[in-house]
C-alpha atoms as a PDB file:
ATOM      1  CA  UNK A   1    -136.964  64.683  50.944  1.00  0.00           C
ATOM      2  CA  UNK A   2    -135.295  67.762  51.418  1.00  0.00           C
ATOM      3  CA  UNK A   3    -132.408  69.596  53.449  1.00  0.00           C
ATOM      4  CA  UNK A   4    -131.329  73.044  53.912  1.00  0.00           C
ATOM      5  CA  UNK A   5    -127.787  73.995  54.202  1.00  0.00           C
ATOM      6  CA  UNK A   6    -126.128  77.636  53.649  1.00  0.00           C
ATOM      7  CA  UNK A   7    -123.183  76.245  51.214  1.00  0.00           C
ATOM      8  CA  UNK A   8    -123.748  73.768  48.667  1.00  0.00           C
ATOM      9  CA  UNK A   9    -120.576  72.894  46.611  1.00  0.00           C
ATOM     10  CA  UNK A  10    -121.489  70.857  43.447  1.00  0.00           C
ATOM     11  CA  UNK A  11    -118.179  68.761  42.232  1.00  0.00           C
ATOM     12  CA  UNK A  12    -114.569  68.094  43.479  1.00  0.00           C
ATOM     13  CA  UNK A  13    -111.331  67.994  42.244  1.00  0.00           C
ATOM     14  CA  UNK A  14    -109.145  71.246  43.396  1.00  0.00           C
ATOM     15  CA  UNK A  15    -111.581  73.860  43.324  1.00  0.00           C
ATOM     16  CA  UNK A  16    -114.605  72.449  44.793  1.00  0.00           C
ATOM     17  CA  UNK A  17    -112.293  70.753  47.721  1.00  0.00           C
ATOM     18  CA  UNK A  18    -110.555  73.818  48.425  1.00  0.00           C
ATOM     19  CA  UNK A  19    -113.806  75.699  48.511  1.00  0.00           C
ATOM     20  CA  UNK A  20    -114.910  73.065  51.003  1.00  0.00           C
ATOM     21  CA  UNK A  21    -111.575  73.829  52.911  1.00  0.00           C
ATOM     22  CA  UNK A  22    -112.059  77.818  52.935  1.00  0.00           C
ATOM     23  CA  UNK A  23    -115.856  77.108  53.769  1.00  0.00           C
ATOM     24  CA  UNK A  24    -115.376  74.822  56.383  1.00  0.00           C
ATOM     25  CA  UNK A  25    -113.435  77.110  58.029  1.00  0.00           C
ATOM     26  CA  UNK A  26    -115.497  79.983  57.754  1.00  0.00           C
ATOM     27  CA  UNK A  27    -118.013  77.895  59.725  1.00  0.00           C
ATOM     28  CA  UNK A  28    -120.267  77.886  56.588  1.00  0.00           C
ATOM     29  CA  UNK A  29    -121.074  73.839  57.570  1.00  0.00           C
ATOM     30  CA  UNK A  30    -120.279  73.247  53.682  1.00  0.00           C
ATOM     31  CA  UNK A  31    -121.834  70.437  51.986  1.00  0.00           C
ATOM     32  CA  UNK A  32    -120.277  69.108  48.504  1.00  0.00           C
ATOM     33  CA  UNK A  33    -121.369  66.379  46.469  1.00  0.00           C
ATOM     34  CA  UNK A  34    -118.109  65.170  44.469  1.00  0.00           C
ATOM     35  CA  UNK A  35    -120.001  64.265  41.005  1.00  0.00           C
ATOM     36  CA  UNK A  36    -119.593  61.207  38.312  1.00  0.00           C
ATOM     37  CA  UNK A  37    -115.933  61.361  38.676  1.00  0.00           C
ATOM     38  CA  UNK A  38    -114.778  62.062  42.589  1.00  0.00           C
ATOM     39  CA  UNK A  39    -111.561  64.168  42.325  1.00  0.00           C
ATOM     40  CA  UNK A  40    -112.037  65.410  39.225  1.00  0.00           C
ATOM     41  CA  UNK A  41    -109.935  65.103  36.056  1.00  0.00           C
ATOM     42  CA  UNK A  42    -106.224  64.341  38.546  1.00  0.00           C
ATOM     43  CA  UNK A  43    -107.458  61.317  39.370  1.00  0.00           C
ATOM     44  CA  UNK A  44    -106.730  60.569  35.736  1.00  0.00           C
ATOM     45  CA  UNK A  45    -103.124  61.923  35.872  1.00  0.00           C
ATOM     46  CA  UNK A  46    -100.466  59.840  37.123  1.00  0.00           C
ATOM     47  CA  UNK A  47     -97.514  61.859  37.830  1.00  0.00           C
ATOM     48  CA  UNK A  48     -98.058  65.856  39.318  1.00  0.00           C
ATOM     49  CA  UNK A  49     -94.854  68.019  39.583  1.00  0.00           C
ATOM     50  CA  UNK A  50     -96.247  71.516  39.244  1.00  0.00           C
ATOM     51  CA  UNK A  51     -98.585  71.646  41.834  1.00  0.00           C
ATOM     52  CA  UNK A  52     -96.745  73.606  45.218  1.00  0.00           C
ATOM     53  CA  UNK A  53     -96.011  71.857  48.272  1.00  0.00           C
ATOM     54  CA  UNK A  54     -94.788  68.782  46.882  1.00  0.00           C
ATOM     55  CA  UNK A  55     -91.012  69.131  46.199  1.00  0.00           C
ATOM     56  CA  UNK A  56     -90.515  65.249  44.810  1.00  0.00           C
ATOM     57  CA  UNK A  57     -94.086  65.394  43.193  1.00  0.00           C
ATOM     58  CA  UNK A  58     -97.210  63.567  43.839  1.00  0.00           C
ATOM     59  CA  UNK A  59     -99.943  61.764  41.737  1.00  0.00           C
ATOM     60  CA  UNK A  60    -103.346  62.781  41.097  1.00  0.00           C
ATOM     61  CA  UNK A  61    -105.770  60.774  42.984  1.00  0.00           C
ATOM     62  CA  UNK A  62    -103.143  61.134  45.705  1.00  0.00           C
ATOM     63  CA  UNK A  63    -103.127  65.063  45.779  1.00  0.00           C
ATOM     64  CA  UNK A  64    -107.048  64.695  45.180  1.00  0.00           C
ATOM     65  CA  UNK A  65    -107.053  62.609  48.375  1.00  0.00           C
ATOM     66  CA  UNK A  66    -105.346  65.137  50.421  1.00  0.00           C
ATOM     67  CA  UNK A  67    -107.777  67.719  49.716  1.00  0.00           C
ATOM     68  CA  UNK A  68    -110.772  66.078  50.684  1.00  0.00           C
ATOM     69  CA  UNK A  69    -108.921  64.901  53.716  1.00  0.00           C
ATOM     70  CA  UNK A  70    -108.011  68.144  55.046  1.00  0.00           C
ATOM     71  CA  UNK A  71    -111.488  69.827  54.275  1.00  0.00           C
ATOM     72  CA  UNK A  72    -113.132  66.875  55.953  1.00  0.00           C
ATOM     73  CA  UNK A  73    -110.617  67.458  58.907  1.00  0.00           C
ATOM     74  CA  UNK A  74    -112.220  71.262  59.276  1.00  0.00           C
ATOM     75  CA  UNK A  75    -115.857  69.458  59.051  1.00  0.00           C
ATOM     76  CA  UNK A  76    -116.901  69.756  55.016  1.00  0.00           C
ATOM     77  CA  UNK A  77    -119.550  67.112  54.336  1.00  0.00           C
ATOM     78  CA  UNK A  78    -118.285  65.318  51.729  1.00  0.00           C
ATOM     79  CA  UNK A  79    -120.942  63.054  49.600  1.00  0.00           C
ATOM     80  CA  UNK A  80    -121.168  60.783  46.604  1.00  0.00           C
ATOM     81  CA  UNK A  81    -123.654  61.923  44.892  1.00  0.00           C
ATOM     82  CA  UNK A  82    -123.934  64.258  41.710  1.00  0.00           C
ATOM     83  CA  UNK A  83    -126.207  66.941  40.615  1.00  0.00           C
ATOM     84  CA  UNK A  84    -128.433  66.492  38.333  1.00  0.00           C
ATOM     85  CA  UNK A  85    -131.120  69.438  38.331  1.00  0.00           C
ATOM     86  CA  UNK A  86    -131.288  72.884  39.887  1.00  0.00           C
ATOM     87  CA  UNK A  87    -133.686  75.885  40.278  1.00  0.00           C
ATOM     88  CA  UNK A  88    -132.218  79.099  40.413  1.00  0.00           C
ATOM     89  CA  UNK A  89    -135.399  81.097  39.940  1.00  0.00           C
ATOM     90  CA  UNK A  90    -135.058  82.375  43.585  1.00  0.00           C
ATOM     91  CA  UNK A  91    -133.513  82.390  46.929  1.00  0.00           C
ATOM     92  CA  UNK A  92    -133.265  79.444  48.338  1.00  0.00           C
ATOM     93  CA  UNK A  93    -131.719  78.112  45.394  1.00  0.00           C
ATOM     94  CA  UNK A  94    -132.596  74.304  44.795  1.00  0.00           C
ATOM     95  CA  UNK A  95    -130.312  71.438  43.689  1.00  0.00           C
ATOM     96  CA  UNK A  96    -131.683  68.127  42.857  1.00  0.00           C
ATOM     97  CA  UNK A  97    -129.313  64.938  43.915  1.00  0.00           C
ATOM     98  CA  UNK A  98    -129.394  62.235  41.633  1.00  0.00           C
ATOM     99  CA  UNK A  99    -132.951  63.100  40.763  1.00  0.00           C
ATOM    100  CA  UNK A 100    -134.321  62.265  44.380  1.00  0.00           C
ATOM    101  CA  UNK A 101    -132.944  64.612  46.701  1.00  0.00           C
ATOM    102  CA  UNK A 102    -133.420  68.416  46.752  1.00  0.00           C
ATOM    103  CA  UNK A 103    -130.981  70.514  49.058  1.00  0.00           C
ATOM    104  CA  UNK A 104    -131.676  74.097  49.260  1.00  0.00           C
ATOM    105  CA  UNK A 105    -128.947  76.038  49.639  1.00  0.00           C
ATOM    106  CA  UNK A 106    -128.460  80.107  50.714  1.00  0.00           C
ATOM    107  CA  UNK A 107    -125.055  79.999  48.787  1.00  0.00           C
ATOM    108  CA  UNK A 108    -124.263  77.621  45.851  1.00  0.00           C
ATOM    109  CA  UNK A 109    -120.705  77.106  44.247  1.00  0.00           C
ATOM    110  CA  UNK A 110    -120.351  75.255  41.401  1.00  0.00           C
ATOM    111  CA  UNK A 111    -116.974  73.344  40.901  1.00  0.00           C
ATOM    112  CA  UNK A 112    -118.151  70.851  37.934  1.00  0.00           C
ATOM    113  CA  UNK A 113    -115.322  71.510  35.958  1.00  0.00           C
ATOM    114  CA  UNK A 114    -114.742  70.430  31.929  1.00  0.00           C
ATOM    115  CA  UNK A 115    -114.335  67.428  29.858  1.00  0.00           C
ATOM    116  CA  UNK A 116    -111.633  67.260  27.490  1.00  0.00           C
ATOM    117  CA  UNK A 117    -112.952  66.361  23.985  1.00  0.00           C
ATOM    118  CA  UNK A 118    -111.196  62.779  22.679  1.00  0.00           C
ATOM    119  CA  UNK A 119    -111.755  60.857  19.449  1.00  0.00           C
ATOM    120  CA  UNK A 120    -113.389  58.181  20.627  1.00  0.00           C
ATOM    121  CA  UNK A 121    -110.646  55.581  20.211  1.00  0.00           C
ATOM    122  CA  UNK A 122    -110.180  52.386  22.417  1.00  0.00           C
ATOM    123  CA  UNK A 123    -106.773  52.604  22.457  1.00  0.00           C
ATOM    124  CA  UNK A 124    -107.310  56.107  24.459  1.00  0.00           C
ATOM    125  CA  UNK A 125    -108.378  54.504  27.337  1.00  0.00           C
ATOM    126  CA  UNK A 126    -105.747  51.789  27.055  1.00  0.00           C
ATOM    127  CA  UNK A 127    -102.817  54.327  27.423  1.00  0.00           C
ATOM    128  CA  UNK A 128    -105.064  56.553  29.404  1.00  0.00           C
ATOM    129  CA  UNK A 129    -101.899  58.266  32.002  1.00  0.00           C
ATOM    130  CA  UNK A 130     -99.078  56.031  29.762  1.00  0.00           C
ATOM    131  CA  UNK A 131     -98.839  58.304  26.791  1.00  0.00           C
ATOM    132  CA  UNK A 132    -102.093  59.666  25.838  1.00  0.00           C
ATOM    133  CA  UNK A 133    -102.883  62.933  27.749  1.00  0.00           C
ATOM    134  CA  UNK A 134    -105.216  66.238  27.242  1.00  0.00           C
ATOM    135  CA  UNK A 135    -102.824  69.018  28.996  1.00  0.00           C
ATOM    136  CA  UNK A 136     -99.808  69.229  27.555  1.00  0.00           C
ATOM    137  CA  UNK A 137     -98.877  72.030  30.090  1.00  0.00           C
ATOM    138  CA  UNK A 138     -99.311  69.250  32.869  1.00  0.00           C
ATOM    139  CA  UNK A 139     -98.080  66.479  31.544  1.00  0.00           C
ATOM    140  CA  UNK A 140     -95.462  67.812  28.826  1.00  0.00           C
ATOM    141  CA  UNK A 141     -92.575  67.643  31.062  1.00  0.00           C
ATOM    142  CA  UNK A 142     -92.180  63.765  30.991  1.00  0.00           C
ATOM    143  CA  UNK A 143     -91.677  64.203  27.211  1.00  0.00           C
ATOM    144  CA  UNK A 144     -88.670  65.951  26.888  1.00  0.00           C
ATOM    145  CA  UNK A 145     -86.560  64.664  24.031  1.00  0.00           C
ATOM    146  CA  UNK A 146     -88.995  62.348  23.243  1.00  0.00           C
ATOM    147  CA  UNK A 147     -91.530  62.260  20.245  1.00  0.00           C
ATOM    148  CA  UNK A 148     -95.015  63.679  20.518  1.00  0.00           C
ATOM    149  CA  UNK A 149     -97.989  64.235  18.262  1.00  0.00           C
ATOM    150  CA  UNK A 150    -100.706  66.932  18.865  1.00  0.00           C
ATOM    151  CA  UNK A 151    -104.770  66.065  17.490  1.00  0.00           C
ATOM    152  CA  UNK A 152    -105.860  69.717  16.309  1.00  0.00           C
ATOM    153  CA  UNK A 153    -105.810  72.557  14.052  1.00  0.00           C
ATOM    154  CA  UNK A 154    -107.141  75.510  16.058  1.00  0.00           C
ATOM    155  CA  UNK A 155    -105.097  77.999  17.998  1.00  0.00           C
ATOM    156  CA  UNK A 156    -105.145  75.377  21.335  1.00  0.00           C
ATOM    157  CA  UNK A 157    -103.428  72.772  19.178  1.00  0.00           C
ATOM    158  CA  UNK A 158    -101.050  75.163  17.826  1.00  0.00           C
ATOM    159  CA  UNK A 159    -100.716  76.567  21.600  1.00  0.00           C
ATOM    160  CA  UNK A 160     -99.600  73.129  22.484  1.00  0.00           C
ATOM    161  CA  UNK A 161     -97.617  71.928  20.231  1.00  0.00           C
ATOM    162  CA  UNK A 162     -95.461  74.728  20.387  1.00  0.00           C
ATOM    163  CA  UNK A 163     -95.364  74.642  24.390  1.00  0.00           C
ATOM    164  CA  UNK A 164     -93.933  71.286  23.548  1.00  0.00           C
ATOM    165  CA  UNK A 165     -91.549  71.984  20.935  1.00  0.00           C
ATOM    166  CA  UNK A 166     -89.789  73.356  23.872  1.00  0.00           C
ATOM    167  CA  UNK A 167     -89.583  70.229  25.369  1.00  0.00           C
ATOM    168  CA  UNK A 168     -89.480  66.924  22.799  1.00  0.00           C
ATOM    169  CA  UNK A 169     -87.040  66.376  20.194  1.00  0.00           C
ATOM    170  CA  UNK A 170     -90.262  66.468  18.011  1.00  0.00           C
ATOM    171  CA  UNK A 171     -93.778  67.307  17.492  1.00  0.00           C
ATOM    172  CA  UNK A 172     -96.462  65.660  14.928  1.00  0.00           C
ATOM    173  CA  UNK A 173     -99.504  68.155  14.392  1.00  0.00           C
ATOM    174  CA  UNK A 174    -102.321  66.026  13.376  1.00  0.00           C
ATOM    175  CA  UNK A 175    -104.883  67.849  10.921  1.00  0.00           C
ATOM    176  CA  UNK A 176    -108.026  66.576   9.638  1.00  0.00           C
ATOM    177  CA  UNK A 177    -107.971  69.352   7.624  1.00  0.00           C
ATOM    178  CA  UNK A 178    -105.807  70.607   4.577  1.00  0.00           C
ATOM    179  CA  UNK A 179    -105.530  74.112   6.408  1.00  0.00           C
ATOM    180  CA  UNK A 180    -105.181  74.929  10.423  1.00  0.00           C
ATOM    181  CA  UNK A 181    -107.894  76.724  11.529  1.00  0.00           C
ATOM    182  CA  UNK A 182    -105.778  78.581  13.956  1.00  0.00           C
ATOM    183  CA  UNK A 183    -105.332  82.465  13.683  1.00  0.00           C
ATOM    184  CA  UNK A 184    -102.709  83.669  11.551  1.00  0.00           C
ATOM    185  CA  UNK A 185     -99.589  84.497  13.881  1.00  0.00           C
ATOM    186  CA  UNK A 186    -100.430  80.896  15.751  1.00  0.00           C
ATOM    187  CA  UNK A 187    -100.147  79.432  11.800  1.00  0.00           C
ATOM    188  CA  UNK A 188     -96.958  80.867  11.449  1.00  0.00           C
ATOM    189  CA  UNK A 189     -95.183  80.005  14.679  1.00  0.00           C
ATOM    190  CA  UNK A 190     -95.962  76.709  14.033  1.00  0.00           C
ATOM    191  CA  UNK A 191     -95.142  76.520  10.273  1.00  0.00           C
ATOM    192  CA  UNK A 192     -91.755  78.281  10.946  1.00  0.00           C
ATOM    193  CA  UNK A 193     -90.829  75.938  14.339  1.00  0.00           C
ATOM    194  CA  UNK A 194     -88.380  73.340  13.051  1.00  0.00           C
ATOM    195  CA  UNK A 195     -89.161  71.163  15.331  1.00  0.00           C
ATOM    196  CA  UNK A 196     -92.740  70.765  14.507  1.00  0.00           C
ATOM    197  CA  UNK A 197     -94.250  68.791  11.278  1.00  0.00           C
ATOM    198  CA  UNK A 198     -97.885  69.207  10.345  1.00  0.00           C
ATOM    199  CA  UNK A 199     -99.411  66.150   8.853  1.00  0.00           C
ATOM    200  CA  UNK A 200    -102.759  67.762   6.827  1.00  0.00           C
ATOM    201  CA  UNK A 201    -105.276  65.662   6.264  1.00  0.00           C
ATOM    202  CA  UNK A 202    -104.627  63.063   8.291  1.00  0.00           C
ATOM    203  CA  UNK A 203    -106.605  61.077  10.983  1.00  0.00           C
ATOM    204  CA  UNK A 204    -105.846  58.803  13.680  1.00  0.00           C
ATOM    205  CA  UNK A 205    -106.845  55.028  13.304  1.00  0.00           C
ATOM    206  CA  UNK A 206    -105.173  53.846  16.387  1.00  0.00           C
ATOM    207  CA  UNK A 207    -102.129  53.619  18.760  1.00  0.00           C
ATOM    208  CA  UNK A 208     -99.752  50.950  19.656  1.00  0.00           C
ATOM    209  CA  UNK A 209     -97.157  50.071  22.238  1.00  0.00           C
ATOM    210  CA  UNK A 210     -96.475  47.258  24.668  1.00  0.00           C
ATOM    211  CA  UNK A 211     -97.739  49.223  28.179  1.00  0.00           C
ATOM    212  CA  UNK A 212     -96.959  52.686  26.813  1.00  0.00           C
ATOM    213  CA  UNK A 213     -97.559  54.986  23.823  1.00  0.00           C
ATOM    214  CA  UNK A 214     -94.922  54.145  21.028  1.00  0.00           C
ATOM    215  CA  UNK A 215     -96.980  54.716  18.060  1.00  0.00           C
ATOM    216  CA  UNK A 216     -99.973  55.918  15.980  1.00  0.00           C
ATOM    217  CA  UNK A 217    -101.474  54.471  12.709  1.00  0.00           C
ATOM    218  CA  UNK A 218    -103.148  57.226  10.839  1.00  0.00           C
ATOM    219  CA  UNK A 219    -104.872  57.376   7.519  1.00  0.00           C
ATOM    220  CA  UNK A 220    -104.059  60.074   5.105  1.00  0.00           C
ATOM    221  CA  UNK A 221    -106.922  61.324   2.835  1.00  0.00           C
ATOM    222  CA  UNK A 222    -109.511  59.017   3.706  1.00  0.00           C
ATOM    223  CA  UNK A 223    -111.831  57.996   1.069  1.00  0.00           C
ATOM    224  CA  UNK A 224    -109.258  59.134  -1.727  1.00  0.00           C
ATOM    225  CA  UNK A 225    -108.605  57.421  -4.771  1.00  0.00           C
ATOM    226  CA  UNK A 226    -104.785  57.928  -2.895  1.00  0.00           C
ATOM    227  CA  UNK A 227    -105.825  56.865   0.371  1.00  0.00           C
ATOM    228  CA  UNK A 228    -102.854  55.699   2.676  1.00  0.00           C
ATOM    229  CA  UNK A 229    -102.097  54.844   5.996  1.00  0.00           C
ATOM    230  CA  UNK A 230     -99.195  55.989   7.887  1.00  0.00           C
ATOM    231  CA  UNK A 231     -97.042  54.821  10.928  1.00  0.00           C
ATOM    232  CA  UNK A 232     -95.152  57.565  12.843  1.00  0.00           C
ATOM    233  CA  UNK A 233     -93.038  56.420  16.116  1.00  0.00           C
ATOM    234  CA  UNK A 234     -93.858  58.510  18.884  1.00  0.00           C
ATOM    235  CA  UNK A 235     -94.277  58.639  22.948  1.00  0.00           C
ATOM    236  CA  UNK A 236     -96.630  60.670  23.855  1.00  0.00           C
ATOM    237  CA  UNK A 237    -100.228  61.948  22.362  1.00  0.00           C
ATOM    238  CA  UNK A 238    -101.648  64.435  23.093  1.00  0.00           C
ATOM    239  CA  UNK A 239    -105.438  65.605  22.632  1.00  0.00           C
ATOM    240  CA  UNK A 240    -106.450  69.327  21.900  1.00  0.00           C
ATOM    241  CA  UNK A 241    -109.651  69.570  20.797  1.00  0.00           C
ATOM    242  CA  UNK A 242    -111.054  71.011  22.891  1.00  0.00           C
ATOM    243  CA  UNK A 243    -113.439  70.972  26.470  1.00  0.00           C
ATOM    244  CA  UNK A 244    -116.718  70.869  27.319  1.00  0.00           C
ATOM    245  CA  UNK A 245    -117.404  72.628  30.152  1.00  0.00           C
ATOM    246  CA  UNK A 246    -120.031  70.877  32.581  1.00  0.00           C
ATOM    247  CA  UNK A 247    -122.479  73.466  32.972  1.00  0.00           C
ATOM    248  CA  UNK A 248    -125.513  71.887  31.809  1.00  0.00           C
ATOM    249  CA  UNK A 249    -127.893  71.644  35.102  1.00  0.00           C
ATOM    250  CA  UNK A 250    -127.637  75.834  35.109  1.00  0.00           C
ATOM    251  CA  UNK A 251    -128.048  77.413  31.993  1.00  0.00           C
ATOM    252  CA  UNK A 252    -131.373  78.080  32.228  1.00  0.00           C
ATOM    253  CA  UNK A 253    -130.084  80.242  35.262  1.00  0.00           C
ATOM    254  CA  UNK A 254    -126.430  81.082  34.920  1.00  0.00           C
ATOM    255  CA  UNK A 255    -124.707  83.032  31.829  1.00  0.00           C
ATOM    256  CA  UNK A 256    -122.502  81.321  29.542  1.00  0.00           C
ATOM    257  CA  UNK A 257    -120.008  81.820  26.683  1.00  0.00           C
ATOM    258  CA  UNK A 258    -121.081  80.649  23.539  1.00  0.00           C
ATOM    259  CA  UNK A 259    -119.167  77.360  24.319  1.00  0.00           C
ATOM    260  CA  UNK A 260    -120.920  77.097  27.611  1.00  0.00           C
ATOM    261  CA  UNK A 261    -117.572  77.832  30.437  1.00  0.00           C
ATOM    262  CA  UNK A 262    -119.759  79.721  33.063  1.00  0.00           C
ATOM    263  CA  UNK A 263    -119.097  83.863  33.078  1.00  0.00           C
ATOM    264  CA  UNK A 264    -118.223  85.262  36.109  1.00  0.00           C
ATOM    265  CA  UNK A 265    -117.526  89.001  37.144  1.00  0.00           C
ATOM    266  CA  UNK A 266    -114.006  89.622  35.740  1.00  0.00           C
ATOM    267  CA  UNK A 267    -111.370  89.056  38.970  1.00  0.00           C
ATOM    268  CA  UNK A 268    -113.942  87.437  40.885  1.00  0.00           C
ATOM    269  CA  UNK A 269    -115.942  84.038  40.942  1.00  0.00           C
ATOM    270  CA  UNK A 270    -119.427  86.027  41.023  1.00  0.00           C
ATOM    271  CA  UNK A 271    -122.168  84.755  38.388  1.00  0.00           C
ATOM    272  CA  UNK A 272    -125.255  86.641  37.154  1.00  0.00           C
ATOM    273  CA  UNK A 273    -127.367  85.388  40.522  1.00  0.00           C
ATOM    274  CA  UNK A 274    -126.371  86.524  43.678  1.00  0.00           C
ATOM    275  CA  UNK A 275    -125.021  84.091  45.909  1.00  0.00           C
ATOM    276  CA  UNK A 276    -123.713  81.749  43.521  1.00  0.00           C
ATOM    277  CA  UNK A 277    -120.070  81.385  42.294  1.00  0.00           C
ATOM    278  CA  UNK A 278    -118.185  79.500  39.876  1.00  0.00           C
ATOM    279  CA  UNK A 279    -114.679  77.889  40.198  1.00  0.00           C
ATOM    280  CA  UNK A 280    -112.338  76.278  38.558  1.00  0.00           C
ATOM    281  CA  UNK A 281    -112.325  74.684  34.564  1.00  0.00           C
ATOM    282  CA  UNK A 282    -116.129  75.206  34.413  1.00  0.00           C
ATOM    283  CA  UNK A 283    -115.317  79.049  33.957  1.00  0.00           C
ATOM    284  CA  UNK A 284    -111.874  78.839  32.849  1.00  0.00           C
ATOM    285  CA  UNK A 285    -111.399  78.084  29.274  1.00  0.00           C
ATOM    286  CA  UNK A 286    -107.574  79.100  29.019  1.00  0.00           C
ATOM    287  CA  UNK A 287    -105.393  78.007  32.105  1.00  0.00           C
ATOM    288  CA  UNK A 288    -107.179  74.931  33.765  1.00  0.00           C
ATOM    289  CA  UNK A 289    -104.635  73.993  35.946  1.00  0.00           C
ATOM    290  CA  UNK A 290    -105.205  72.540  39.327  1.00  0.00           C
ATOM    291  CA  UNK A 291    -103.477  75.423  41.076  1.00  0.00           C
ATOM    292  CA  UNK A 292    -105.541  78.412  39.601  1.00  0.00           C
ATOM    293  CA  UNK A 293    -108.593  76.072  40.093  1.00  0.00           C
ATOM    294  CA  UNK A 294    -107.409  75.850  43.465  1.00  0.00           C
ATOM    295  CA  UNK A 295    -107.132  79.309  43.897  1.00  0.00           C
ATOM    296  CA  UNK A 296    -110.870  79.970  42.291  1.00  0.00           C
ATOM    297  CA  UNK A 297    -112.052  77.262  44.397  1.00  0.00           C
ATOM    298  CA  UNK A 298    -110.863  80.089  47.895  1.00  0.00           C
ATOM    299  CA  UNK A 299    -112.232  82.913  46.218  1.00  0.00           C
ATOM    300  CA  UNK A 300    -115.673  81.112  45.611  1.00  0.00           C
ATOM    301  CA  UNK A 301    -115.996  80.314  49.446  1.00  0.00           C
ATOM    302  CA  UNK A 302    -114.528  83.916  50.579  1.00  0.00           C
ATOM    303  CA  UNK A 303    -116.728  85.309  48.378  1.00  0.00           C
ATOM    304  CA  UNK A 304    -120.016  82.963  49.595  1.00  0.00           C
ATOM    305  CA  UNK A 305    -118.845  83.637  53.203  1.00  0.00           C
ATOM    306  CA  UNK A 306    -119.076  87.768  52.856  1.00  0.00           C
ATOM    307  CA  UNK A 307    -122.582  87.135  50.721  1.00  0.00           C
ATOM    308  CA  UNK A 308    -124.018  85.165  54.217  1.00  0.00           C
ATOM    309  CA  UNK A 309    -122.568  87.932  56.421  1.00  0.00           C
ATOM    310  CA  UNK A 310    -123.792  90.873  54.311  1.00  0.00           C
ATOM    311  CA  UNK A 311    -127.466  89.033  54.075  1.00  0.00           C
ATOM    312  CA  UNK A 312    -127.385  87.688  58.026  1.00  0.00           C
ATOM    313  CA  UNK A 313    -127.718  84.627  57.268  1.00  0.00           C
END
C-alpha cells in the first residue's frame, strides 16, 4: 500500500513538530510520523524553564503537546507510526512505516533525534525526572546548592560537571577509569575547580532515595584484592556518556560523522541528497536543546518549501 505526499517528516519532539508547523503553513500538506517515543526526549523531562514563551515554566510532555497542537491546527498530519526503512536511491524518495507502509515523499525531513547513553541500571528508570537526568544544561538549574554526581571521563562529562559547579554546592565526577579521557585544558579545569571531586575508578552499583535521588552506592576498583564500595549523599545524577544519534534507517543514503549525528551543509539543514534535511539532535552533537532543535526543525521546512518551488512541484 502506498501514498504520495510532498513532505514527509520522520519523528517529533521540537524539531520535527515545528517543521510540521512551518510546513503546514507553507501549504506543503506535511505528513509526520512521531516515532517509538511521541514527543521526543521532553516527554521525559518534568520541569522546562528555558524554553521562551513560558515565563512560570512548563513541563515536557506539556510543551510537546502544544506543538503538535498548533501544527495540527495549520493542518500537519500527525501519525503514530515510526520509520523503519527508507530508499533514497532516487527521487521519489521511499519511507517504509512500520515495515508495511511505503510513503513516497518529494521532500523528506528527518527529525529522529538521539538517545542518551545510560548504564543500564534499574534504579535509572525509578528516578527517571526525580534526580537522574542526561542534560545537565536543562535540568541543572533545580540543583543549585545541592549535591550532584556526573558518570564520565571525556570532555562532555568534564563539560558538565563544570556547567554545574556553577550551580551545586558540589559535584562527584564518576570515572571508570584511573585517568579522564578528556582533552587536556578540560582535565585541568576540572582538577583545579574546588568544587568538583573526581572519584577514579569507580562505578555505580545503584541509587537510593525514598521518591527522589539521595544517594549512589558505587564500587571502587572492582575485582581488586582492595575492592570497596562507597556511599556518597547526593541529589541529583547526572549521565554523560554520551548519545546515539538515531540515524540508522539512512546511512546507506545520508552522510554521517563517525559517531553517526547526520552532516548537513554548515548553516543550513541540507544533507548530501537533495531534498532531504536534517533537524534537530540527530545532527547536533553539541547543543541539543529543544530551542535550537526548534529552530532546525523551521529551517528544515523553509528549506523543503524553496526545494518544491525551485523543482515545481
Amino acid at each position: 500500500m502506498n501514498e504520495k505526499v510532498r513532505c514527509l517528516i520522520i519523528g517529533s519532539g521540537p524539531a520535527g513538530y515545528t517543521a510540521a508547523i512551518y510546513a503546514a503553513r507553507a501549504n506543503l500538506n506535511p505528513v509526520l510520523y512521531e516515532g517509538m517515543q511521541p514527543g521526543g526526549q521532553l516527554t521525559t523531562t518534568t520541569e522546562v524553564e528555558n524554553f521562551p514563551g513560558y515565563p512560570t515554566g512548563t513541563t515536557g510532555p506539556e510543551l510537546m503537546e502544544d506543538l503538535k497542537k498548533q501544527a495540527e491546527r495549520f493542518g500537519a498530519d500527525i501519525r503514530f507510526g515510526s520509520a523503519t526503512a527508507t530508499d533514497l536511491s532516487s527521487a521519489p524518495y521511499k519511507v517504509t512505516i512500520d515495515g508495511e507502509k511505503v510513503i513516497e515523499t518529494d521532500t523528506l525531513i528527518l527529525s529522529t533525534g538521539a538517545t542518551a547513553k545510560y548504564l543500564g541500571l534499574a534504579d535509572e528508570n525509578k528516578y527517571a525526572g526525580s534526580g537522574v537526568s542526561a542534560c545537565a544544561t536543562c535540568d541543572g538549574f533545580f540543583y543549585r546548592n545541592m549535591k550532584v554526581a556526573v558518570v564520565g571521563g571525556g570532555d562532555t562529562a568534564c563539560e558538565e560537571a563544570i556547567y554545574l559547579s556553577g550551580l551545586a554546592s558540589k559535584v562527584f565526577m564518576i570515572v571508570r577509569k584511573p585517568f579522564l579521557r578528556a582533552s587536556k585544558i578540560m582535565q585541568e579545569r576540572v582538577l583545579n575547580n574546588p568544587k568538583i571531586e573526581v572519584l577514579f575508578e569507580h562505578e555505580t552499583l545503584g541509587l537510593t532515595g525514598d521518591k527522589f535521588v539521595q544517594g549512589a552506592t558505587l564500587v571502587k576498583r572492582r575485582g581488586q584484592a582492595d575492592e570497596e564500595n562507597v556511599q556518597i549523599e547526593i541529589d541529583g545524577f547526572f549521565l554523560a556518556i554520551g548519545h546515539t544519534p538515531n540515524s540508522k534507517i539512512v546511512k546507506p543514503w545520508i552522510e554521517t560523522d563517525e559517531v553517526g549525528y547526520i552532516k548537513t551543509i554548515p548553516g543550513t539543514p541540507r544533507t548530501n541528497v537533495p531534498g532531504v534535511f536534517a533537524a534537530g539532535d540527530v545532527a547536533d552533537p553539541h547543543y541539543r536543546q529543544a530551542i535550537t532543535a526548534a529552530g532546525s526543525g523551521c529551517q528544515a521546512a523553509m528549506e523543503a518549501e524553496r526545494f518544491l518551488s525551485e523543482k515545481g512541484l
